[in-house]
PDB file of N, CA and C in Angstrom:
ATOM      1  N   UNK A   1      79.928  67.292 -29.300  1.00  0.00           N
ATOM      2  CA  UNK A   1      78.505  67.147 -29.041  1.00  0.00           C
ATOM      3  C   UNK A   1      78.203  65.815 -28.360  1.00  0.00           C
ATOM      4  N   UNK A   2      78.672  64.601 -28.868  1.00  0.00           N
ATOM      5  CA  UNK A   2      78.475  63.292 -28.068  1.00  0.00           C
ATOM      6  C   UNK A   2      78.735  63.362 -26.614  1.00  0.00           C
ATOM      7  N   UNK A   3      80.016  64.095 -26.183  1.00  0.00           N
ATOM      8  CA  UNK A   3      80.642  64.333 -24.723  1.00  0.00           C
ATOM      9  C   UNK A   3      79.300  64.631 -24.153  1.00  0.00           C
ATOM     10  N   UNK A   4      78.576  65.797 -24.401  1.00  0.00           N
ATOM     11  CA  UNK A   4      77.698  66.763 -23.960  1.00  0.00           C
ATOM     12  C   UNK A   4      76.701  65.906 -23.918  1.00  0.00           C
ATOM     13  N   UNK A   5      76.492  64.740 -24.655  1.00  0.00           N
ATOM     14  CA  UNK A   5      75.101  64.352 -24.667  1.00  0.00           C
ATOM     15  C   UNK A   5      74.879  63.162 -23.850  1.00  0.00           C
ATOM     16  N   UNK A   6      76.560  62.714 -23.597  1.00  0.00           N
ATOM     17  CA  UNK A   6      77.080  61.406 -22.220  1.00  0.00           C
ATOM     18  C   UNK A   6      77.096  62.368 -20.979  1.00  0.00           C
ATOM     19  N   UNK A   7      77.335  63.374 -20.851  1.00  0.00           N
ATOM     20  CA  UNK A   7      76.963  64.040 -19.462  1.00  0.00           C
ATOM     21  C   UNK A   7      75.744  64.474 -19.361  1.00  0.00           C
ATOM     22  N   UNK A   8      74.649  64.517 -20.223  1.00  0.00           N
ATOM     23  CA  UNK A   8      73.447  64.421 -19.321  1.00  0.00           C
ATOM     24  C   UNK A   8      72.626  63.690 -19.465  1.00  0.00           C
ATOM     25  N   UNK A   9      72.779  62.624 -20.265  1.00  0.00           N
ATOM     26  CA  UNK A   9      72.128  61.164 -19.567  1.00  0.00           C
ATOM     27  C   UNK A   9      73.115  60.583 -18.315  1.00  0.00           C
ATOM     28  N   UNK A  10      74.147  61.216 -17.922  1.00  0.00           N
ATOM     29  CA  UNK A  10      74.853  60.478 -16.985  1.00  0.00           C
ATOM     30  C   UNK A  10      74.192  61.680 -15.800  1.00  0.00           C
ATOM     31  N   UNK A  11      73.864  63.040 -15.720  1.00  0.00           N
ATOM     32  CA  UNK A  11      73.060  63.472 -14.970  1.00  0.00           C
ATOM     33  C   UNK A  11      71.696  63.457 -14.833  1.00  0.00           C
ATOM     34  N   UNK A  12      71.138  62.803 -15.784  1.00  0.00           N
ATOM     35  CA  UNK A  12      69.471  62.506 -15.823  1.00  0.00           C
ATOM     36  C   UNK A  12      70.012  61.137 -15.025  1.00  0.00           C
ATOM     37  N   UNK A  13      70.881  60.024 -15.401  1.00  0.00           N
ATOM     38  CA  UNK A  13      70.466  58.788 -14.602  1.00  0.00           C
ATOM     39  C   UNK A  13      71.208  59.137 -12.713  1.00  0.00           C
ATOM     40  N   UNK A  14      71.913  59.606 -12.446  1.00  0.00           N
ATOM     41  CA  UNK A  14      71.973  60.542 -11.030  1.00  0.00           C
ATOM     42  C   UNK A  14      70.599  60.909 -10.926  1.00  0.00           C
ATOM     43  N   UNK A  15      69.879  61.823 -11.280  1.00  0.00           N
ATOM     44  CA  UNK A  15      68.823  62.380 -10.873  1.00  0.00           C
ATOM     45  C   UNK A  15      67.559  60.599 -10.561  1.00  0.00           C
ATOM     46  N   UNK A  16      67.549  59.912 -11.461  1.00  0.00           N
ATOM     47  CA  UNK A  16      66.423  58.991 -11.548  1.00  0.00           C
ATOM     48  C   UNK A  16      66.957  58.143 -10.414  1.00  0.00           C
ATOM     49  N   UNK A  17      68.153  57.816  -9.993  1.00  0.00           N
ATOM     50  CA  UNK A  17      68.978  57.011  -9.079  1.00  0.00           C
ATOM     51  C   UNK A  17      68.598  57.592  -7.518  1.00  0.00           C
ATOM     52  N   UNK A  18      68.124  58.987  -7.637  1.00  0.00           N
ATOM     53  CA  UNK A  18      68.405  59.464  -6.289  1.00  0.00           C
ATOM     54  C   UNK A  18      66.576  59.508  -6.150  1.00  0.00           C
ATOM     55  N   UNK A  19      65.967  59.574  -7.010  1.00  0.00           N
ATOM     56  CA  UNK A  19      64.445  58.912  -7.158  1.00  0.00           C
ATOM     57  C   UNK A  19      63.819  57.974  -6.677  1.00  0.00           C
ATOM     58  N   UNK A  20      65.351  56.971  -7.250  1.00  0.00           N
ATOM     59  CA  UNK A  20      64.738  55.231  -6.919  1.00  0.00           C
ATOM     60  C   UNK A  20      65.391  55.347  -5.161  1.00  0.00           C
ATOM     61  N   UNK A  21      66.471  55.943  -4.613  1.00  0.00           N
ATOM     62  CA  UNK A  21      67.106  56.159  -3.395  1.00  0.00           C
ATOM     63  C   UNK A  21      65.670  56.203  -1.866  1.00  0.00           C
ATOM     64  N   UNK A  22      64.703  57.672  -3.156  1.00  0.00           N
ATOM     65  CA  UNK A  22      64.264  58.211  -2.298  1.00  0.00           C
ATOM     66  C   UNK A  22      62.747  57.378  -1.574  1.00  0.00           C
ATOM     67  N   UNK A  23      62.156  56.447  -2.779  1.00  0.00           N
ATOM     68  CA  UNK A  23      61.263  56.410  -2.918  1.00  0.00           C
ATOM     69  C   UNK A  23      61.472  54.378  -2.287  1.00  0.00           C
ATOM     70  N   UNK A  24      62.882  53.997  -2.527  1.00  0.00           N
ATOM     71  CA  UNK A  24      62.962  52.658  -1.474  1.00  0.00           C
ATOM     72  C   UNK A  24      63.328  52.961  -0.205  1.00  0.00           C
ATOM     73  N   UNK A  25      63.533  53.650   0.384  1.00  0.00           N
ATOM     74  CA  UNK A  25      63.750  54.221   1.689  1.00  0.00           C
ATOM     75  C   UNK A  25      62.962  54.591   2.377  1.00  0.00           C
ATOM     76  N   UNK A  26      61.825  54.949   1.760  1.00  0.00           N
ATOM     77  CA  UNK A  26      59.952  55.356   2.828  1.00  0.00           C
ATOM     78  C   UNK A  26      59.574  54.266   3.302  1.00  0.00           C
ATOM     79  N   UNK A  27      59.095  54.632   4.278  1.00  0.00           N
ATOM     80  CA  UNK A  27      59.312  53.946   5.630  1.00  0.00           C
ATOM     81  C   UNK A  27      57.461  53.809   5.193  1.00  0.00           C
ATOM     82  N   UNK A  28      56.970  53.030   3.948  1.00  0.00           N
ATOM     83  CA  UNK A  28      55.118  52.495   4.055  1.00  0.00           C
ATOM     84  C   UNK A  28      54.838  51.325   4.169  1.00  0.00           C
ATOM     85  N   UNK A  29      53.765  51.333   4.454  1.00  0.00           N
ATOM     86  CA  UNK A  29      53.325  49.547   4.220  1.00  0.00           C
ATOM     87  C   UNK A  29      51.750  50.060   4.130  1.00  0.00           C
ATOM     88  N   UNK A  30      51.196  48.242   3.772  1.00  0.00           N
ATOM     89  CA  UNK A  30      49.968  48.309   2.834  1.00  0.00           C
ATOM     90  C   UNK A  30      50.102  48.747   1.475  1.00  0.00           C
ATOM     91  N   UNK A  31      48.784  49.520   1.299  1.00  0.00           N
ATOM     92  CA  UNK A  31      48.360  50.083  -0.450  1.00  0.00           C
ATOM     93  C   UNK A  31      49.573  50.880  -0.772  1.00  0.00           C
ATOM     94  N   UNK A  32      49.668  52.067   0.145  1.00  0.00           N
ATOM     95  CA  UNK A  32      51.226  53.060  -0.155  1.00  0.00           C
ATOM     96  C   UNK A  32      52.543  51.693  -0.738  1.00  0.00           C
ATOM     97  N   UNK A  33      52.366  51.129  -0.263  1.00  0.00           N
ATOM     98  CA  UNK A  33      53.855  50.025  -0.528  1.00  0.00           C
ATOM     99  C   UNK A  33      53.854  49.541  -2.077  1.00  0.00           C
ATOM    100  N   UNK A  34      52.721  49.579  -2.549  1.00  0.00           N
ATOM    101  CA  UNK A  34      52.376  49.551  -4.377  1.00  0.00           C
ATOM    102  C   UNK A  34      52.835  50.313  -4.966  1.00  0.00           C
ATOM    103  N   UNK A  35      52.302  51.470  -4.025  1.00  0.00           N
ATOM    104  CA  UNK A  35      52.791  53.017  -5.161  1.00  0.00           C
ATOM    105  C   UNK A  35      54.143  52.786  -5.626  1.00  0.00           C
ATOM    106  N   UNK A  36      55.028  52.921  -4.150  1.00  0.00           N
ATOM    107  CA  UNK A  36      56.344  53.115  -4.096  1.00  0.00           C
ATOM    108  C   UNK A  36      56.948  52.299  -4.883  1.00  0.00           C
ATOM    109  N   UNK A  37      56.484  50.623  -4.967  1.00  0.00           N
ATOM    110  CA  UNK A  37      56.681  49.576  -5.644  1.00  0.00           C
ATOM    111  C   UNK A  37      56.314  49.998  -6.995  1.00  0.00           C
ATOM    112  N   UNK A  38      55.477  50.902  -7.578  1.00  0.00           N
ATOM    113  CA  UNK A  38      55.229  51.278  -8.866  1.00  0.00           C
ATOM    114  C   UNK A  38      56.227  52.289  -9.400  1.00  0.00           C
ATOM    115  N   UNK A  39      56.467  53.148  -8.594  1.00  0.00           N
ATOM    116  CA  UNK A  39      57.412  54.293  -8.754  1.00  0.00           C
ATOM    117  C   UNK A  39      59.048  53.918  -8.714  1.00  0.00           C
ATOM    118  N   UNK A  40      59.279  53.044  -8.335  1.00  0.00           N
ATOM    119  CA  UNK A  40      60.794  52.524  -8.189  1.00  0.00           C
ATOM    120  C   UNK A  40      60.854  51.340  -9.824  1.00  0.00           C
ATOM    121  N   UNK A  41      59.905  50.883 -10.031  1.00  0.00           N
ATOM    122  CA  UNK A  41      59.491  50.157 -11.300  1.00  0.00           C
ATOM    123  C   UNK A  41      59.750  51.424 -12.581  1.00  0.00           C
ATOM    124  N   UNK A  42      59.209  52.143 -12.336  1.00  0.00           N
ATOM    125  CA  UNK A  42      58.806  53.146 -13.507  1.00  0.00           C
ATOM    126  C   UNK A  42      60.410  53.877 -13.400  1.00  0.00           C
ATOM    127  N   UNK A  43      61.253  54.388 -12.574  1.00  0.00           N
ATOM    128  CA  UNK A  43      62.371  55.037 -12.491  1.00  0.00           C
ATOM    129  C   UNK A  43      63.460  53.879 -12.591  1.00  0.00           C
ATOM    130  N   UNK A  44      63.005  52.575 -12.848  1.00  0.00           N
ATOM    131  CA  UNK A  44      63.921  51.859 -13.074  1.00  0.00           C
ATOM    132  C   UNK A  44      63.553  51.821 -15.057  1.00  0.00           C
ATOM    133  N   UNK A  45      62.666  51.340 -15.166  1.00  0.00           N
ATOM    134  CA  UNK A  45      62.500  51.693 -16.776  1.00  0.00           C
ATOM    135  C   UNK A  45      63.273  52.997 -17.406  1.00  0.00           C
ATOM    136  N   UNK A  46      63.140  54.308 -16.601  1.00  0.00           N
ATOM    137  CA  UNK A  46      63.362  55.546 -17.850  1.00  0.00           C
ATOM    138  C   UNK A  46      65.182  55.222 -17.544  1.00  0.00           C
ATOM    139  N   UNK A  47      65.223  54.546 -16.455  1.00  0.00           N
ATOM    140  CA  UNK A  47      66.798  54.150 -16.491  1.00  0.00           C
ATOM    141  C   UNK A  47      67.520  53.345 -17.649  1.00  0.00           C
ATOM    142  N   UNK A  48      66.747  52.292 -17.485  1.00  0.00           N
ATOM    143  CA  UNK A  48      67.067  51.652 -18.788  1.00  0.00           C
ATOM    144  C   UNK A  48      67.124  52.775 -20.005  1.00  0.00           C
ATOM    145  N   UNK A  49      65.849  52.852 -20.277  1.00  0.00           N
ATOM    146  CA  UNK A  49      66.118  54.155 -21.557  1.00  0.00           C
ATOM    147  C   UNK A  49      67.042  54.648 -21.964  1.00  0.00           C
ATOM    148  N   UNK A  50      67.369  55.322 -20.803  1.00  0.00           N
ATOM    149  CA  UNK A  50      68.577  56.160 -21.270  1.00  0.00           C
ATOM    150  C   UNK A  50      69.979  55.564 -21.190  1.00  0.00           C
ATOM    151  N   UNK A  51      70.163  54.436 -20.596  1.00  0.00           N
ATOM    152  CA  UNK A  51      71.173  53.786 -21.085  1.00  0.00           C
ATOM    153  C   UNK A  51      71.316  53.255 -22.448  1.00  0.00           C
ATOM    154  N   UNK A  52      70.204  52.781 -22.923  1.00  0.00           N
ATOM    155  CA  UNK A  52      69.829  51.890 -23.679  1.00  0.00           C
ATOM    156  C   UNK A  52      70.205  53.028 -24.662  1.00  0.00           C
ATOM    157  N   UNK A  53      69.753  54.173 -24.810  1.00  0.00           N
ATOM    158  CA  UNK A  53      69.538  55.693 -25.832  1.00  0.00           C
ATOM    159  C   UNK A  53      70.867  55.808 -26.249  1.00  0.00           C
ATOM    160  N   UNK A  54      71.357  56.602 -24.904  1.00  0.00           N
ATOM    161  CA  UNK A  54      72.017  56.872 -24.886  1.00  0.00           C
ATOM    162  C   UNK A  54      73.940  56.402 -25.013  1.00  0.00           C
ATOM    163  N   UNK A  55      73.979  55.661 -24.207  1.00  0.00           N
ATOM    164  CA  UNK A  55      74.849  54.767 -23.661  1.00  0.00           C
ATOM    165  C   UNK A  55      75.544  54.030 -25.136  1.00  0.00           C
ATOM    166  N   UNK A  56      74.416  53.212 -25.289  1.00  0.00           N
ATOM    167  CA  UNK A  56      74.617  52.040 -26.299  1.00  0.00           C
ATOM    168  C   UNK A  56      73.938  52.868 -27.660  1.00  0.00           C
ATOM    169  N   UNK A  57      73.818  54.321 -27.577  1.00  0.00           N
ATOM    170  CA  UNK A  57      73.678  54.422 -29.086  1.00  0.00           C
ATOM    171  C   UNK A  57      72.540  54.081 -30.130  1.00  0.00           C
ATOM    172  N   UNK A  58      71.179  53.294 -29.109  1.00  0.00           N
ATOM    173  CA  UNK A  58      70.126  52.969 -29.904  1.00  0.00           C
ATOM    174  C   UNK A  58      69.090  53.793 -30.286  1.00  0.00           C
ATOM    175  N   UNK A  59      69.300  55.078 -29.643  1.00  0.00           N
ATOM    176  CA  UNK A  59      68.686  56.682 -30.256  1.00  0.00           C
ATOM    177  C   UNK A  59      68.499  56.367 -32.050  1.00  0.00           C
ATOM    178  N   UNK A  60      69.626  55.749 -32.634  1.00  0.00           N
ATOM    179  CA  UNK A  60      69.489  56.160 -34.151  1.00  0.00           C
ATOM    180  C   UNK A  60      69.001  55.096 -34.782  1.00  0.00           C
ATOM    181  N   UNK A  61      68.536  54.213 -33.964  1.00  0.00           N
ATOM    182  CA  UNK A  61      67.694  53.077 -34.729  1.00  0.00           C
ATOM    183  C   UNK A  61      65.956  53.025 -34.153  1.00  0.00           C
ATOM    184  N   UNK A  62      65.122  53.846 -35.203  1.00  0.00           N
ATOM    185  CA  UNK A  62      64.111  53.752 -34.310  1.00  0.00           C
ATOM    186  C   UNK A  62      63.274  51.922 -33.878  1.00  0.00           C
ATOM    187  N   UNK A  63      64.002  51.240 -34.690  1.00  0.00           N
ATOM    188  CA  UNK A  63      63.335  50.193 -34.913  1.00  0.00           C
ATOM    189  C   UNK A  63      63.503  49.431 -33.342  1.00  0.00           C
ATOM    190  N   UNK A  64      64.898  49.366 -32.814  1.00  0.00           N
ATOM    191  CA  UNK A  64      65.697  48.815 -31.786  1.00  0.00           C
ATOM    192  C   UNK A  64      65.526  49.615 -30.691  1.00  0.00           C
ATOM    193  N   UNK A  65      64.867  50.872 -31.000  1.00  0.00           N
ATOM    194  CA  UNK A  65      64.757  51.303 -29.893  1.00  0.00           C
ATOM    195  C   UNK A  65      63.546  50.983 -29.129  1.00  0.00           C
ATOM    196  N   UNK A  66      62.082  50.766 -30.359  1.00  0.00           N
ATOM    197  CA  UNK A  66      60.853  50.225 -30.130  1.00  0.00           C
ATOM    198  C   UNK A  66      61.182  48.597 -29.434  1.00  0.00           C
ATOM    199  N   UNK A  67      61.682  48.255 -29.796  1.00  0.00           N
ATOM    200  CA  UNK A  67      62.394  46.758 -29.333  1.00  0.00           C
ATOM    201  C   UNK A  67      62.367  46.845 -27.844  1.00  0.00           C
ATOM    202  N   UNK A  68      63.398  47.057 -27.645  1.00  0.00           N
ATOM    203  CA  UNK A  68      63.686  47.102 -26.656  1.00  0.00           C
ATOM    204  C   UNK A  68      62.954  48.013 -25.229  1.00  0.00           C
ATOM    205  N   UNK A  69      62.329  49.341 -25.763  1.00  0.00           N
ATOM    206  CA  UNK A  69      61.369  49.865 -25.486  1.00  0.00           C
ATOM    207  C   UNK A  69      59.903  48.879 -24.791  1.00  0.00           C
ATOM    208  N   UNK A  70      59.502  47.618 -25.810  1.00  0.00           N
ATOM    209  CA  UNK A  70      58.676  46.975 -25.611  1.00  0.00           C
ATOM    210  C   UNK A  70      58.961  45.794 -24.483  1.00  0.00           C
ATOM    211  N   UNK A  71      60.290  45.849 -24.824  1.00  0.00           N
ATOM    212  CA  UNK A  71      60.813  44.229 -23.779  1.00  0.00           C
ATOM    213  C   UNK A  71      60.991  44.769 -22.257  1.00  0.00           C
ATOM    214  N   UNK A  72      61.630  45.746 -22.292  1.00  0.00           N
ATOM    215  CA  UNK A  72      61.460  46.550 -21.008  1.00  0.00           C
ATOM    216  C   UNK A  72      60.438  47.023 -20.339  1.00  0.00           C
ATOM    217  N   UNK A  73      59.526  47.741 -20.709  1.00  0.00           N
ATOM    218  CA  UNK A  73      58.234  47.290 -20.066  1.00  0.00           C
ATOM    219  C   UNK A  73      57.437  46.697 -19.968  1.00  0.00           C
ATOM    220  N   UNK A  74      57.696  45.440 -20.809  1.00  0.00           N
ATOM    221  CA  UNK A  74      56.805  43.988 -20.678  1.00  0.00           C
ATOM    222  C   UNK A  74      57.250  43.365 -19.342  1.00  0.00           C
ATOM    223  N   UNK A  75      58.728  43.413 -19.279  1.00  0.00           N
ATOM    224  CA  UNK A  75      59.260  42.761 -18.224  1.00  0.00           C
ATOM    225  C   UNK A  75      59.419  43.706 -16.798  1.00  0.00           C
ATOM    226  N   UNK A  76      58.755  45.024 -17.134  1.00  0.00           N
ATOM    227  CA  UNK A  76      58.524  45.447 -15.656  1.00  0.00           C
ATOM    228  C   UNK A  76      57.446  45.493 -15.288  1.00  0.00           C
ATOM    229  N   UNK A  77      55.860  45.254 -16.095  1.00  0.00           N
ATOM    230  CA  UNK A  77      54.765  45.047 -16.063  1.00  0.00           C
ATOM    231  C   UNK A  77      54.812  43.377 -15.450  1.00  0.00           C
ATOM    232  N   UNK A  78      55.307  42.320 -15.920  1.00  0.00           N
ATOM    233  CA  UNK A  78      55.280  41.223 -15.327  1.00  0.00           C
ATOM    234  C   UNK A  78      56.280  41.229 -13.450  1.00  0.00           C
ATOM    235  N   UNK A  79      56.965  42.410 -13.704  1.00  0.00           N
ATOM    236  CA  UNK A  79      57.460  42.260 -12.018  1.00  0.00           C
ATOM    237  C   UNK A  79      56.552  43.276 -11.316  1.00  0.00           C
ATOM    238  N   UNK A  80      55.922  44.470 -12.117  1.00  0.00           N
ATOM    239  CA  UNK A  80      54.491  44.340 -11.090  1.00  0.00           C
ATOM    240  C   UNK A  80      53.848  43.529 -10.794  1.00  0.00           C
ATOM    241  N   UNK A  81      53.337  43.145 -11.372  1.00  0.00           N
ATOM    242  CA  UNK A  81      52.661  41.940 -11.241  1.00  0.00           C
ATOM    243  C   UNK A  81      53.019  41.357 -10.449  1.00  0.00           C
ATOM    244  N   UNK A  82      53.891  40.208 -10.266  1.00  0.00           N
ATOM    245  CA  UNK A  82      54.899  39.610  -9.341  1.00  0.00           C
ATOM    246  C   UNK A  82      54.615  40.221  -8.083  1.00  0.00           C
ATOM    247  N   UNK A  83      55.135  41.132  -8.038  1.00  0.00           N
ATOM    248  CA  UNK A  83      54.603  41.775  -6.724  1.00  0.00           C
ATOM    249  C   UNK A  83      53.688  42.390  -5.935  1.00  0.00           C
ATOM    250  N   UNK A  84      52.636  42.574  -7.074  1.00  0.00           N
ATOM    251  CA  UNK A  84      51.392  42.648  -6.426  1.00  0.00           C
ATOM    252  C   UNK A  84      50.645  41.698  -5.852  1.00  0.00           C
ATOM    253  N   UNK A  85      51.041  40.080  -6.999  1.00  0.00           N
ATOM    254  CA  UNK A  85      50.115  38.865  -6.453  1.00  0.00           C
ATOM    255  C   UNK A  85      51.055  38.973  -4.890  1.00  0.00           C
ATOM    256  N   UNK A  86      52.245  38.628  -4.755  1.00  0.00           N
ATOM    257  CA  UNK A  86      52.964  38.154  -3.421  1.00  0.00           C
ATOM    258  C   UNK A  86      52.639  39.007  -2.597  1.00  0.00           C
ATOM    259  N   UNK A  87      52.377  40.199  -2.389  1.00  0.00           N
ATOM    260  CA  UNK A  87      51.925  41.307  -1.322  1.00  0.00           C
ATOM    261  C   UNK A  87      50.966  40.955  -1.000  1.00  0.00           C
ATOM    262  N   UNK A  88      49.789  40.079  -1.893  1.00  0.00           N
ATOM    263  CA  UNK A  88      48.205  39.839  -1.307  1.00  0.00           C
ATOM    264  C   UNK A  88      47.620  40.897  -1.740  1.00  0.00           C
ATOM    265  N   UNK A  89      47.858  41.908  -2.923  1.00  0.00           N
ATOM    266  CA  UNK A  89      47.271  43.261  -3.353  1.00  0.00           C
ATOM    267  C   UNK A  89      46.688  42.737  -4.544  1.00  0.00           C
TER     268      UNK A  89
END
């Protein structure tokens, strides 16, 4: 069952990888350049996740998973940020 459950977080993070592929490769600028900048943010988070879940096993601690859960999108909320002030948005 573990095998089974490392091959599809290893095909969910393929799938989120070819997400983040698709979505830094559009050819926008201006307001669109946020989105994309939001959407490559957000598919970089559920990445973490499932490493974090999966990978390293923190599925069975709900406590560590809230943890880390919180630090990870604190710290991708502050690189929005980041990049919204520097864009001039």
């Amino acid at each position: 069952m573990l095998h089974r459950d490392l091959i599809e977080a290893w095909v969910g993070l393929i799938a989120l990888s070819v997400g983040t592929v698709i979505l830094a490769t559009a050819d926008v600028s201006g307001g669109a350049a946020t989105f994309v900048a939001t959407g490559v943010l957000l598919l970089a988070g559920f990445k973490a996740r499932v490493i974090l879940a999966r990978y390293l096993g923190l599925s069975g601690s709900l406590f560590w998973t809230r943890a880390f859960d919180l630090a990870i999108w604190l710290f991708l909320a502050l690189s929005f940020a980041l990049h919204t002030i520097g864009s001039g948005g």
